[in-house]
C-alpha atoms as a PDB file:
ATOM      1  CA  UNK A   1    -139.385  96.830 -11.279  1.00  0.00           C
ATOM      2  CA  UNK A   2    -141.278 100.068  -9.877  1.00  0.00           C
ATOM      3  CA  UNK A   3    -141.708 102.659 -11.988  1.00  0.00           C
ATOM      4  CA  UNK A   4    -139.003 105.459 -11.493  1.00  0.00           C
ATOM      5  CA  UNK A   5    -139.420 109.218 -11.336  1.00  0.00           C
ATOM      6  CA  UNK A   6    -138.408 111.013 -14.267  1.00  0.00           C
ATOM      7  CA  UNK A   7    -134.504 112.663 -14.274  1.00  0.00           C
ATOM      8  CA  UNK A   8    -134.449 110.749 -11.052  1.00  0.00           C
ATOM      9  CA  UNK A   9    -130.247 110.207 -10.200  1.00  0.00           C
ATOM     10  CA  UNK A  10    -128.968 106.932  -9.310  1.00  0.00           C
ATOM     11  CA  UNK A  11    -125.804 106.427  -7.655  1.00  0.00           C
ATOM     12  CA  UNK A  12    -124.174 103.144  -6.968  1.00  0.00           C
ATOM     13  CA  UNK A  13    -122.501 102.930  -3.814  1.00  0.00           C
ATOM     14  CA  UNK A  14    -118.548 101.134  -4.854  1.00  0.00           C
ATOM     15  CA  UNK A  15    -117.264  98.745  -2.867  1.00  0.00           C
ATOM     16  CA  UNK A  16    -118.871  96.401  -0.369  1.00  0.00           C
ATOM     17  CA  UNK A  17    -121.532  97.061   2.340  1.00  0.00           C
ATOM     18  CA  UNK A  18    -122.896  95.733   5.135  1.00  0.00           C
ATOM     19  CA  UNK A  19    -126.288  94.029   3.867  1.00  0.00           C
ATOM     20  CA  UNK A  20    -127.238  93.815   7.348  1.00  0.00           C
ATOM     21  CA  UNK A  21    -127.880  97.693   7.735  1.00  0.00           C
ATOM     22  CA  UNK A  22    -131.171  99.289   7.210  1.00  0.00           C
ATOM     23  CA  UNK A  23    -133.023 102.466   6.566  1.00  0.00           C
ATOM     24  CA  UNK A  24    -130.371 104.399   9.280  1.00  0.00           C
ATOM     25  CA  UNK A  25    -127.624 102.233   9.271  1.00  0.00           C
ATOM     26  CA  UNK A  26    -127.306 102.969   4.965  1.00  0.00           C
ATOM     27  CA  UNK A  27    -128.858 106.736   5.459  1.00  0.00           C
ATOM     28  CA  UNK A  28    -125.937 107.617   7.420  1.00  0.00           C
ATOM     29  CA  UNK A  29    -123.489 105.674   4.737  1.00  0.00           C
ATOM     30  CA  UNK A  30    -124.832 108.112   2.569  1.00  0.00           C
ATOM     31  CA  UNK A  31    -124.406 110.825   4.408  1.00  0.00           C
ATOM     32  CA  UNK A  32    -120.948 110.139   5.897  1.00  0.00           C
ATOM     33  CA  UNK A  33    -118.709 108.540   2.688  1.00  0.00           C
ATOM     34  CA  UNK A  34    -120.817 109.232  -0.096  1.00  0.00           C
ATOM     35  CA  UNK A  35    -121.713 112.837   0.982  1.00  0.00           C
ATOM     36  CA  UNK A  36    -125.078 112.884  -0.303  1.00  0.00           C
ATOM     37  CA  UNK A  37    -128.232 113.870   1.226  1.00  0.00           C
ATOM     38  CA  UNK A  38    -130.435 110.595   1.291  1.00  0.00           C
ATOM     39  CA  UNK A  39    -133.426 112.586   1.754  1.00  0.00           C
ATOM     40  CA  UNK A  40    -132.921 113.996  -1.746  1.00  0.00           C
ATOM     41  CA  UNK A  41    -134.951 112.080  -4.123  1.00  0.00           C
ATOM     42  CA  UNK A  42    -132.114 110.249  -5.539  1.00  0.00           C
ATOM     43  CA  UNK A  43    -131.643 106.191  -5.742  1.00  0.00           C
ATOM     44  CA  UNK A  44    -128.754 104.962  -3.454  1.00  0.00           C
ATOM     45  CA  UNK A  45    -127.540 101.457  -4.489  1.00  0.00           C
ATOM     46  CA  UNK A  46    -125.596  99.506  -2.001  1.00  0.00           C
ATOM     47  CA  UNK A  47    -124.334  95.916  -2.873  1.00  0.00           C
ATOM     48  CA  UNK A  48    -123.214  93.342  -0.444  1.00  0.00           C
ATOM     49  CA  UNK A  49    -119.826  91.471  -0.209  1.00  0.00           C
ATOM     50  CA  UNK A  50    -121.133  88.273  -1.719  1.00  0.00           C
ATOM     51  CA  UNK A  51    -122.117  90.187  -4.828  1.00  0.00           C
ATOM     52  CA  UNK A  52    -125.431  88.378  -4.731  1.00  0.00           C
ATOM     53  CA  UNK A  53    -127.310  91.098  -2.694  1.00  0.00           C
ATOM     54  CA  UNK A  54    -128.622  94.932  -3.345  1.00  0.00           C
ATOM     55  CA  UNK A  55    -130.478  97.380  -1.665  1.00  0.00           C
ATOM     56  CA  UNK A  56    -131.689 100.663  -2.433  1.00  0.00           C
ATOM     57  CA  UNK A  57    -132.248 103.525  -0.261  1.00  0.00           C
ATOM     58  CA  UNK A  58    -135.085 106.597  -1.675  1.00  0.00           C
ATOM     59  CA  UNK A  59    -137.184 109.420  -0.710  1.00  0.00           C
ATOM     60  CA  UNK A  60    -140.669 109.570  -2.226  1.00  0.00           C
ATOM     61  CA  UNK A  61    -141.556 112.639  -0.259  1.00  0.00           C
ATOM     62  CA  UNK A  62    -143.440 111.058   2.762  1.00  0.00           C
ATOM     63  CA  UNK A  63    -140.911 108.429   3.935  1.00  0.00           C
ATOM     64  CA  UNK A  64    -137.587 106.616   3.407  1.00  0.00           C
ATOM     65  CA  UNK A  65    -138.515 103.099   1.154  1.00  0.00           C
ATOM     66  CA  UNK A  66    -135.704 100.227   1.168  1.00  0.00           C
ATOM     67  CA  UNK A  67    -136.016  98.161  -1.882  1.00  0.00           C
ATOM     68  CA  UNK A  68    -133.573  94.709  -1.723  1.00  0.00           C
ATOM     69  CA  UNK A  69    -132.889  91.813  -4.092  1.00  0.00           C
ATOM     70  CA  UNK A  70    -131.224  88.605  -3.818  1.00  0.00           C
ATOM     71  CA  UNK A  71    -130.211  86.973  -7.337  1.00  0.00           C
ATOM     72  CA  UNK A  72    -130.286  83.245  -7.213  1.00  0.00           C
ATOM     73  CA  UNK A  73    -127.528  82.536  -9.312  1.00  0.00           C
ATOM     74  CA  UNK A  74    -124.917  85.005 -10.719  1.00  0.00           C
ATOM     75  CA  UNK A  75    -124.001  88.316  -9.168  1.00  0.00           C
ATOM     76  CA  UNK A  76    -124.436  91.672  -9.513  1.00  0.00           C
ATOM     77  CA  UNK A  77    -122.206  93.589 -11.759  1.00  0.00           C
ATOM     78  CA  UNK A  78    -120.321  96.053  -9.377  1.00  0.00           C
ATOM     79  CA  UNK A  79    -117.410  99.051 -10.627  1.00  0.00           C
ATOM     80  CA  UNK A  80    -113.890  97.664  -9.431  1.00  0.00           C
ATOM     81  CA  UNK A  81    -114.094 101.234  -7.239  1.00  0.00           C
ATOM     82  CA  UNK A  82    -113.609 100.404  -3.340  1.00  0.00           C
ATOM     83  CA  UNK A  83    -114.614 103.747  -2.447  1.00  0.00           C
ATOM     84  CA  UNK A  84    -116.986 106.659  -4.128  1.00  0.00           C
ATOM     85  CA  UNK A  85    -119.949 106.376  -5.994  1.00  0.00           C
ATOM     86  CA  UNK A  86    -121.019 106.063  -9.635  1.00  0.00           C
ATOM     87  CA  UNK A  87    -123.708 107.479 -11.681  1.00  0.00           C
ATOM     88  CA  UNK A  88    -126.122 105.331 -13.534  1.00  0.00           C
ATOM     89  CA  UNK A  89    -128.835 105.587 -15.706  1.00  0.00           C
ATOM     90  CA  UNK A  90    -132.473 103.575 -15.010  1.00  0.00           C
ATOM     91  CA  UNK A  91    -132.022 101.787 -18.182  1.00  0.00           C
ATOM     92  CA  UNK A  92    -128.479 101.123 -16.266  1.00  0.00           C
ATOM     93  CA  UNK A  93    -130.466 100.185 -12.896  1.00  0.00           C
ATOM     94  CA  UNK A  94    -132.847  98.207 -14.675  1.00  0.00           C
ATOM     95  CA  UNK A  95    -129.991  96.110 -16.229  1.00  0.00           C
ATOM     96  CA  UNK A  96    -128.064  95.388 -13.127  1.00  0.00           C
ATOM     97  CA  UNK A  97    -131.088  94.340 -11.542  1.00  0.00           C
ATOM     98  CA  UNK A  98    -131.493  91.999 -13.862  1.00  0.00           C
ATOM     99  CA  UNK A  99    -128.134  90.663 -13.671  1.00  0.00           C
ATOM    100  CA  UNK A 100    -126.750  91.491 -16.979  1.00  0.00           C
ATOM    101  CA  UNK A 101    -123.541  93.533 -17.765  1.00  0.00           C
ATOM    102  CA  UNK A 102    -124.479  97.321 -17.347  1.00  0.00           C
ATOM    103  CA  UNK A 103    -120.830  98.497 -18.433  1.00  0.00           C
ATOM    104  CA  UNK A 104    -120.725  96.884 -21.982  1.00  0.00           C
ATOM    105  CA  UNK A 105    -124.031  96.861 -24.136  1.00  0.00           C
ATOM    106  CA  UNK A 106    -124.151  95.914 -27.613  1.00  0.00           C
ATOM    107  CA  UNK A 107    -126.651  95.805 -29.924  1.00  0.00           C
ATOM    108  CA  UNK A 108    -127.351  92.645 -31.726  1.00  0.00           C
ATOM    109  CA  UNK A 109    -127.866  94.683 -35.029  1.00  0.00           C
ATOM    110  CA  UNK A 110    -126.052  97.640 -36.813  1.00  0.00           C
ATOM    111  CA  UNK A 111    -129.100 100.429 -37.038  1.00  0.00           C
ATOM    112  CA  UNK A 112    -129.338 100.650 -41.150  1.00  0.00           C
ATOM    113  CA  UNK A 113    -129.598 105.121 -41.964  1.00  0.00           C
ATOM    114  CA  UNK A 114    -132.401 106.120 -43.859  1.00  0.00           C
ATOM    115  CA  UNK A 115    -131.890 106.924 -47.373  1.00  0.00           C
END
């Protein structure tokens, strides 16, 4: 995955979108029912009906970039949401682009305290 900027937000866009849209088509989804300014720096992530599709919408300062993946088996965890948006971390992003469960992390061990 490309390196994010530090503190950068990232909001998942709930519900279903249109995977057929592109840089204007999800600009103006930001704008008009996420009320967000895309230009802002932050991560927009927009996930398609089939649950098999995302694409994210950022700023780096000279240009709008569109970044999409397509999983080839699985799907994309999504929030149950229709409407809104929801805050993730990257470690969050980098998870759900991976295809595993963003919402419910364990750990495989119980950290032992120093004595």
């Amino acid at each position: 995955m490309i390196a994010l900027p530090a503190g950068v937000k990232v909001w998942l866009a709930a519900g279903a979108t249109d995977m057929r849209k592109g840089f204007d088509g999800l600009a103006a989804l930001v704008q008009t029912q996420l009320a967000e300014d895309p230009f802002s720096g932050q991560l927009f992530v927009f996930r398609g009906k089939a649950g098999d599709r995302v694409k994210i919408l950022w700023w780096s300062g000279d240009g709008l970039c569109l970044f999409a993946k397509r999983l080839e088996r699985g799907r994309f965890v999504w929030p149950q949401a229709t409407h809104g948006v929801v805050s993730l971390s990257a470690a969050q992003l980098s998870m759900l682009l991976e295809g595993i469960d963003w919402r419910h992390i364990e750990r495989t061990y119980e950290p032992q305290l120093a004595v």
